[in-house]
C-alpha atoms as a PDB file:
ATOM      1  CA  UNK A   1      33.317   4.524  22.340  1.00  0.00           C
ATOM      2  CA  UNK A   2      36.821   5.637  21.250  1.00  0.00           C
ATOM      3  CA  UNK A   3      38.888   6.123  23.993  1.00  0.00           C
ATOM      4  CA  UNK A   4      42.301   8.366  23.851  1.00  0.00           C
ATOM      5  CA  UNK A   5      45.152   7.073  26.278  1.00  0.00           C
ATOM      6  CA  UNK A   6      48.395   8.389  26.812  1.00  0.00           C
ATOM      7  CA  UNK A   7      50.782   8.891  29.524  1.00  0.00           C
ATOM      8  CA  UNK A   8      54.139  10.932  31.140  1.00  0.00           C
ATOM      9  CA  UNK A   9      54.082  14.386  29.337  1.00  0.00           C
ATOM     10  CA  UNK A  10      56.554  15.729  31.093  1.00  0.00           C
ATOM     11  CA  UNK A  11      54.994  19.272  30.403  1.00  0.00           C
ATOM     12  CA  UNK A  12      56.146  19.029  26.601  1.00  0.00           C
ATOM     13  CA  UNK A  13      53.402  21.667  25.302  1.00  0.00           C
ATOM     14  CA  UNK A  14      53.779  20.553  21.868  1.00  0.00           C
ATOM     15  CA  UNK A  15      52.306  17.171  23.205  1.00  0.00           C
ATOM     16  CA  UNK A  16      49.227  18.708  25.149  1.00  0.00           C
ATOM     17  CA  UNK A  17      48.488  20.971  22.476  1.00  0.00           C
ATOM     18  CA  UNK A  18      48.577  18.012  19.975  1.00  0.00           C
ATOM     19  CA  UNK A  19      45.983  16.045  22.563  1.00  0.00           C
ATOM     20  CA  UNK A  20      43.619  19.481  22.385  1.00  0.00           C
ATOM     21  CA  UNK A  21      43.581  19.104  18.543  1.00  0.00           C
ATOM     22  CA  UNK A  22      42.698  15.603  18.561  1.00  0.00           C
ATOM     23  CA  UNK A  23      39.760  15.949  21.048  1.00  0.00           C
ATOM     24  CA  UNK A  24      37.097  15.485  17.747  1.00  0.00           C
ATOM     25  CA  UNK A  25      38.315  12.247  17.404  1.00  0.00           C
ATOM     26  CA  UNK A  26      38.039  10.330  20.693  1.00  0.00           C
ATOM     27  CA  UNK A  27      35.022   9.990  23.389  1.00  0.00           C
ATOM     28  CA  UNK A  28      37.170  10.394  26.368  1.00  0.00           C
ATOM     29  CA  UNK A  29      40.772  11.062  27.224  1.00  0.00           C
ATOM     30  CA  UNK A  30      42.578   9.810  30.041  1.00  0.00           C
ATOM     31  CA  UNK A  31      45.808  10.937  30.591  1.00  0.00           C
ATOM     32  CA  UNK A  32      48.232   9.212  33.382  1.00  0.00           C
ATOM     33  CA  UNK A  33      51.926   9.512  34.863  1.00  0.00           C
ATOM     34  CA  UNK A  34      53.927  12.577  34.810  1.00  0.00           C
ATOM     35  CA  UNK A  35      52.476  15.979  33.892  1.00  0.00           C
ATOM     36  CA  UNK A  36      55.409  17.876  34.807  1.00  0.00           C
ATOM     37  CA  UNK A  37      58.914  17.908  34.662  1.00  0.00           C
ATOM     38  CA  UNK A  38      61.442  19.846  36.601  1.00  0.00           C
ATOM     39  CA  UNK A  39      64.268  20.296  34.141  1.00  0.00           C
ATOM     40  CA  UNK A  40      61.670  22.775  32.316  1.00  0.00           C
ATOM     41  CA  UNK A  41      62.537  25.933  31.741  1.00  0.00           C
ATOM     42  CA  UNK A  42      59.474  27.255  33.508  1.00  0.00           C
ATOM     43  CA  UNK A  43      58.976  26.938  37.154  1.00  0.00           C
ATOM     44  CA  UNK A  44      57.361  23.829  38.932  1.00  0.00           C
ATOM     45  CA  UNK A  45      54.808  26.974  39.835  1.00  0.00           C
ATOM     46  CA  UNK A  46      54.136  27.741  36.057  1.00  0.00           C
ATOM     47  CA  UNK A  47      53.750  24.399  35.245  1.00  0.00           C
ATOM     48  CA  UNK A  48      50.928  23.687  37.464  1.00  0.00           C
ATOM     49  CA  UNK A  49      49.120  26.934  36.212  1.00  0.00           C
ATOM     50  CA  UNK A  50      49.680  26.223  32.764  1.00  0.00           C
ATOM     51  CA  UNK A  51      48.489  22.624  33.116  1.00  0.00           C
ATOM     52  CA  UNK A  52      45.901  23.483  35.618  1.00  0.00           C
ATOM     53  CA  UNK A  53      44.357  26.173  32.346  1.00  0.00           C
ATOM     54  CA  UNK A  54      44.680  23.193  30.300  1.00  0.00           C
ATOM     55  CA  UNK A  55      42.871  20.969  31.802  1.00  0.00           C
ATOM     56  CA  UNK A  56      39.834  23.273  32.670  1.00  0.00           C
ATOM     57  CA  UNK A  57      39.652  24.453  29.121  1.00  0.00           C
ATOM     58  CA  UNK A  58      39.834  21.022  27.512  1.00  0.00           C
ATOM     59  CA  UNK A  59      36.228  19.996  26.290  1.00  0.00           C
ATOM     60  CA  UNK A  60      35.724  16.362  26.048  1.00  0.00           C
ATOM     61  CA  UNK A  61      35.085  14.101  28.912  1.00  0.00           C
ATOM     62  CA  UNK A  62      39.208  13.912  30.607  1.00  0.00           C
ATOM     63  CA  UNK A  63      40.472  11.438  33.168  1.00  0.00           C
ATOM     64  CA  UNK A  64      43.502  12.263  34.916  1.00  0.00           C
ATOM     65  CA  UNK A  65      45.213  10.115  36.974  1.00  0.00           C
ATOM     66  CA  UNK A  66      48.627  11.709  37.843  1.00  0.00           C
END
């Protein structure tokens, strides 16, 4: 089983969207720490919905512990 760890994203999309491309690769994902950051151009609001899409769209097996 190849498992995919990472950690503190600090809503840097280029980062999730590079973890959605790798999802052939690994069994499971787990993703921990900070999802969000608040010096973001988009709202605290918009983060969570953007993240929220994310994470409901994303196809392999996905452990979040935030």
């Amino acid at each position: 089983m190849n498992i995919f760890h990472t950690t503190d994203l600090h809503f840097n999309k280029n980062w999730f969207q590079w973890i959605e491309k790798e999802q052939d690769k690994y069994d499971v994902f787990c993703i921990s720490g900070d999802f969000l950051c608040s010096s973001k151009d988009e709202t605290v609001q918009e983060q969570i919905l953007w993240v929220s899409a994310w994470i409901v769209n994303f196809k392999k097996p996905l452990i979040v512990c935030s």
